[in-house]
Protein backbone atom coordinates (compact mmCIF):
# COMPACT_ATOMS: atom_id res chain seq x y z
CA UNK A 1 -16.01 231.08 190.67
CA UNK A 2 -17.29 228.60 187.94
CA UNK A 3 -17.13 224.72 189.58
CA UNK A 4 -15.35 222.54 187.88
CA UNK A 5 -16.24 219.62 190.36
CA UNK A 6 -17.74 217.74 187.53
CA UNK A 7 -14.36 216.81 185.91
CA UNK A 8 -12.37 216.43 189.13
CA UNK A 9 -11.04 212.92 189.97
CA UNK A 10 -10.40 211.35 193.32
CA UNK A 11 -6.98 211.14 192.23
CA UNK A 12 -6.83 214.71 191.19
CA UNK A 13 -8.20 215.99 194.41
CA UNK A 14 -5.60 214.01 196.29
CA UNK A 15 -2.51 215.49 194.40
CA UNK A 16 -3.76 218.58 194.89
CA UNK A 17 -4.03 218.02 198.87
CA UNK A 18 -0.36 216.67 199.00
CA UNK A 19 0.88 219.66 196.93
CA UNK A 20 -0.88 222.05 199.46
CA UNK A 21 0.12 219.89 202.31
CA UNK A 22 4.20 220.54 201.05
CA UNK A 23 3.19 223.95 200.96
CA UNK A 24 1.37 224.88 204.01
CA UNK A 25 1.40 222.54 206.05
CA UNK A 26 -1.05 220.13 207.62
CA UNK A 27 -2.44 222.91 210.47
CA UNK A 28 -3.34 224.60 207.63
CA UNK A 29 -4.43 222.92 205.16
CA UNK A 30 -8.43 223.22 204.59
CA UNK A 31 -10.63 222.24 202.27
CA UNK A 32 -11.27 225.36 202.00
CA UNK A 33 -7.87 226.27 200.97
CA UNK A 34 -7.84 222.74 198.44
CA UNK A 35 -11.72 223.64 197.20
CA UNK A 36 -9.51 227.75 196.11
CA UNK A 37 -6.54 225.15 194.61
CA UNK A 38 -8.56 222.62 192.40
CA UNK A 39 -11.27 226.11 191.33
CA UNK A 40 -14.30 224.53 192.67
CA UNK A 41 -16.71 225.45 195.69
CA UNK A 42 -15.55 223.46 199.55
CA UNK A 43 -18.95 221.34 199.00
CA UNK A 44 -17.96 219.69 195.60
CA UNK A 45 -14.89 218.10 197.58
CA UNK A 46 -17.58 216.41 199.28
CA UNK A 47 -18.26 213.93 196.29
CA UNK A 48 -15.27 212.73 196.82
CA UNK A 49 -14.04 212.64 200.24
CA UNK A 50 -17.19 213.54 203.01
CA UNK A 51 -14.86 215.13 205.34
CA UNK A 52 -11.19 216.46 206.11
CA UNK A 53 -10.82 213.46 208.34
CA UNK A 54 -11.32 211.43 205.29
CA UNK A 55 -9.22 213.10 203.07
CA UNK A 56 -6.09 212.90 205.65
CA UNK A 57 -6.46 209.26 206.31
CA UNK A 58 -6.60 209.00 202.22
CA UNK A 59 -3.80 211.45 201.82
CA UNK A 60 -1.94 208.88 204.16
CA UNK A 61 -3.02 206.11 202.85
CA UNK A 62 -1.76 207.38 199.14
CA UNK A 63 1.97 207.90 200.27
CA UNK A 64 1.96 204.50 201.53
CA UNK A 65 0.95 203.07 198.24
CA UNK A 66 3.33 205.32 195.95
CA UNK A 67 6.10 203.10 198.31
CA UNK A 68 4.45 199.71 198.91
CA UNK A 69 5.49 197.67 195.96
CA UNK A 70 9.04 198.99 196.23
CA UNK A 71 9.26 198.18 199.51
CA UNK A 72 7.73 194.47 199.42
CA UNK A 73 10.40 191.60 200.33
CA UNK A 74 11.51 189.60 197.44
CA UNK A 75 12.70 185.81 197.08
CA UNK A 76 16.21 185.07 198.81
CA UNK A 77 16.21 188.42 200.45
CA UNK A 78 17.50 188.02 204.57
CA UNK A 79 14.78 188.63 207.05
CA UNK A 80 17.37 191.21 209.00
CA UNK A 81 18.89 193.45 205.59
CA UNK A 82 15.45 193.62 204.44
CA UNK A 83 13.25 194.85 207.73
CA UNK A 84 16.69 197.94 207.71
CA UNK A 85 15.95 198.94 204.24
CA UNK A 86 12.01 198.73 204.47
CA UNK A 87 12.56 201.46 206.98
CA UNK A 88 14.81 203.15 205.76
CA UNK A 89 12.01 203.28 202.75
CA UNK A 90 9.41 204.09 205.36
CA UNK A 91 11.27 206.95 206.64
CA UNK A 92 12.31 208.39 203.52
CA UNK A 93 8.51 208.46 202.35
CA UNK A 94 7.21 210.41 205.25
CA UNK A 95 9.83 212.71 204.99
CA UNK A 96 9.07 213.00 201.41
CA UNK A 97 5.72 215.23 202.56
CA UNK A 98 5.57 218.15 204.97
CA UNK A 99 4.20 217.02 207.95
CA UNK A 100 4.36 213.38 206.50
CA UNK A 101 4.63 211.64 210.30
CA UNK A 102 2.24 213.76 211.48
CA UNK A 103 -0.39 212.85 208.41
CA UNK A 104 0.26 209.08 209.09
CA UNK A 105 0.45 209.44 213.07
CA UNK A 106 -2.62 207.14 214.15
CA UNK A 107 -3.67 205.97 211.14
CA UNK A 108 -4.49 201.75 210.50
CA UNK A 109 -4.02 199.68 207.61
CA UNK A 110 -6.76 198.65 205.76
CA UNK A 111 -7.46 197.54 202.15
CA UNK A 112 -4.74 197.22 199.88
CA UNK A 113 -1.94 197.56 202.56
CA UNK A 114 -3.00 193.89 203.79
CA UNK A 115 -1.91 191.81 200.92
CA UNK A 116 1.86 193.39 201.31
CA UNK A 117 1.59 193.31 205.24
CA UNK A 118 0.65 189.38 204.78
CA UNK A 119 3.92 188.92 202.10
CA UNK A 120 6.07 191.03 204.94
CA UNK A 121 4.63 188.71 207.28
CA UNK A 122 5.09 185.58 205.46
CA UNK A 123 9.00 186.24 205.14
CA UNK A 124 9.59 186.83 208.87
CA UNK A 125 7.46 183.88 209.62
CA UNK A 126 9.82 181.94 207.00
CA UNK A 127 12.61 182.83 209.29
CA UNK A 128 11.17 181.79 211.90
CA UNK A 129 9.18 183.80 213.95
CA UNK A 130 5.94 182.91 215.07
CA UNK A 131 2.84 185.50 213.61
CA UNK A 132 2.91 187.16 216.80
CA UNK A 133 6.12 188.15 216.81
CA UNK A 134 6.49 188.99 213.45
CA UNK A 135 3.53 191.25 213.20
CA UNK A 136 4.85 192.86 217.20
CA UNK A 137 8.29 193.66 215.30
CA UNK A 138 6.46 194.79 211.95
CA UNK A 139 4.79 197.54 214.73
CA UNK A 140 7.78 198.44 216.90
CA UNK A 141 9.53 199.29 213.79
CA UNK A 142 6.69 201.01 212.20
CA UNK A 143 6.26 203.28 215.38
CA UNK A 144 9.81 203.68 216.11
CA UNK A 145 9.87 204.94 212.53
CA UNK A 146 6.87 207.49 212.78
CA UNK A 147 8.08 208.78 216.07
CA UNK A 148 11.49 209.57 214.67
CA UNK A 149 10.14 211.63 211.73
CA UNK A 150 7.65 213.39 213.68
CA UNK A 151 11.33 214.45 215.71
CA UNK A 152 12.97 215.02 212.57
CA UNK A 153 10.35 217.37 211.05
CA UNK A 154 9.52 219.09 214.47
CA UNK A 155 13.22 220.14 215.27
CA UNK A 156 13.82 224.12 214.86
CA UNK A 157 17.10 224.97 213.12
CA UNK A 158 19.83 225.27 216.00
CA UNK A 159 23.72 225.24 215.81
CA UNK A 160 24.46 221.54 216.95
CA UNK A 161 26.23 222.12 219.80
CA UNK A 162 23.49 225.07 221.12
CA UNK A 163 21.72 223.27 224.20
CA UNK A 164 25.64 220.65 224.62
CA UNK A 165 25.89 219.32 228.17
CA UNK A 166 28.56 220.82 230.17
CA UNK A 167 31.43 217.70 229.98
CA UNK A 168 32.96 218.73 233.71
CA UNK A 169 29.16 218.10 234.88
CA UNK A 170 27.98 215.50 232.75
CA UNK A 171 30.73 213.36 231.17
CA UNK A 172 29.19 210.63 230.10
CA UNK A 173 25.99 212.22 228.76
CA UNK A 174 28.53 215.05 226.70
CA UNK A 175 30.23 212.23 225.38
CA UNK A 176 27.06 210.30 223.79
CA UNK A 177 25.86 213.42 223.14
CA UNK A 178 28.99 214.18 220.75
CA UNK A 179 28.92 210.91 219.20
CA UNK A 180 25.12 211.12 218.59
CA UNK A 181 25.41 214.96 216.97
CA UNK A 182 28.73 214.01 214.59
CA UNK A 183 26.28 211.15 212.73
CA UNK A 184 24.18 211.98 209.83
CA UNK A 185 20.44 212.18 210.11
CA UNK A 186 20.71 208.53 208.17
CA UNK A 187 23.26 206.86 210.17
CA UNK A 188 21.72 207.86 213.53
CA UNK A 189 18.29 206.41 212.23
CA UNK A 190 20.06 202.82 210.98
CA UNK A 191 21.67 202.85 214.20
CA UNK A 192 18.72 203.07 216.04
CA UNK A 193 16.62 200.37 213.87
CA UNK A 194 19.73 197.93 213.79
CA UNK A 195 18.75 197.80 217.57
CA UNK A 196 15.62 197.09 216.91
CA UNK A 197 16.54 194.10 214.46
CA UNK A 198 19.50 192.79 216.88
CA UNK A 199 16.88 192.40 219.69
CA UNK A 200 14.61 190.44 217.05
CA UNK A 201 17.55 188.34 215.39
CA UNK A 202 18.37 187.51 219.59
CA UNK A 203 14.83 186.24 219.92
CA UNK A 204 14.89 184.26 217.03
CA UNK A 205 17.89 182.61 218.12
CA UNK A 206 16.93 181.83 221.48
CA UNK A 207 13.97 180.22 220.11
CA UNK A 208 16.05 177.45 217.59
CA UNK A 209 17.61 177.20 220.72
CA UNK A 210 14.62 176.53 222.84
């Protein structure tokens, strides 16, 4: 195999790991399998990134990016619509990857996430909330977000009502349990942020009131 490594790019090297990650998955994705991919020996990766932990966290940490400046707050937009549709955003970029929760599952920010986490900040704190609070929702959200897509991309294909509670035995649970499987993937996920946000928009009010 001839190595090309000398006219690889960071860049190159990472769209080549998120193409493979679509494709096989993150268990099995390898530098190995990325060095076969880009036509280049496993070490010459090592210019570049000096280990598979390093390339995840920057396969992560590229996603994020590809979303951040459409999802950054702009002037006059409401505290509540626009924490809903940054999530929504959120969401829809991990699910944009196989295995996207999973590749962003325990990762930090760092970098060039902090000037849009400090503008996110800022508009919550505009509203209102203190910095604490605004950077403890930021994080609920975030990991309520995660968790659900690591859900959504873990469930095996099953008829909907397959594993239904028996309504005679359980009535209450076979009743949420109806509502809950005749929603869309997308309504059941606003549902469960617009939770999130009522809690918040209760706190905020109880502390004008205070």
């Amino acid at each position: 195999m001839k190595d090309t490594g000398a006219r690889l790019t960071r860049d190159t090297v990472l769209r080549a790991a998120l193409e493979l990650l679509d494709e096989v998955g993150i268990d099995a994705l390898s530098t190995r399998r990325l060095a076969e991919r880009l036509g280049v020996q496993s070490p010459t990766l090592y210019w570049h990134f000096r280990n598979k932990g390093e390339l995840l966290d920057a396969m992560a940490e590229a996603i994020m990016l590809e979303r951040r400046r459409a999802s950054l707050p702009q002037p006059g937009d409401a505290w509540d619509a626009w924490l809903v549709a940054n999530a929504c955003n959120f969401r829809a970029a991990l699910l944009a990857y196989r295995d996207g929760a999973r590749l962003h599952a325990g990762t930090r920010p760092r970098g060039a996430h902090f000037d849009g986490i400090e503008c996110k900040l800022a508009l919550l704190c505009d509203a209102g909330f203190t910095p604490e609070q605004a950077i403890d929702l930021m994080f609920a959200i975030g990991r309520f977000v995660v968790g659900w897509v690591l859900e959504e991309q873990a469930e095996p294909e099953r008829a909907p009502d397959a594993d239904a509670p028996d309504p005679a035995a359980h009535p209450l649970v076979a009743q949420g349990w109806a509502a809950l499987h005749a929603r869309s993937p997308d309504d059941a996920f606003e549902r469960g942020i617009a939770l999130l946000v009522d809690g918040a928009r209760a706190q905020l009010a109880a502390r004008r009131a205070g």
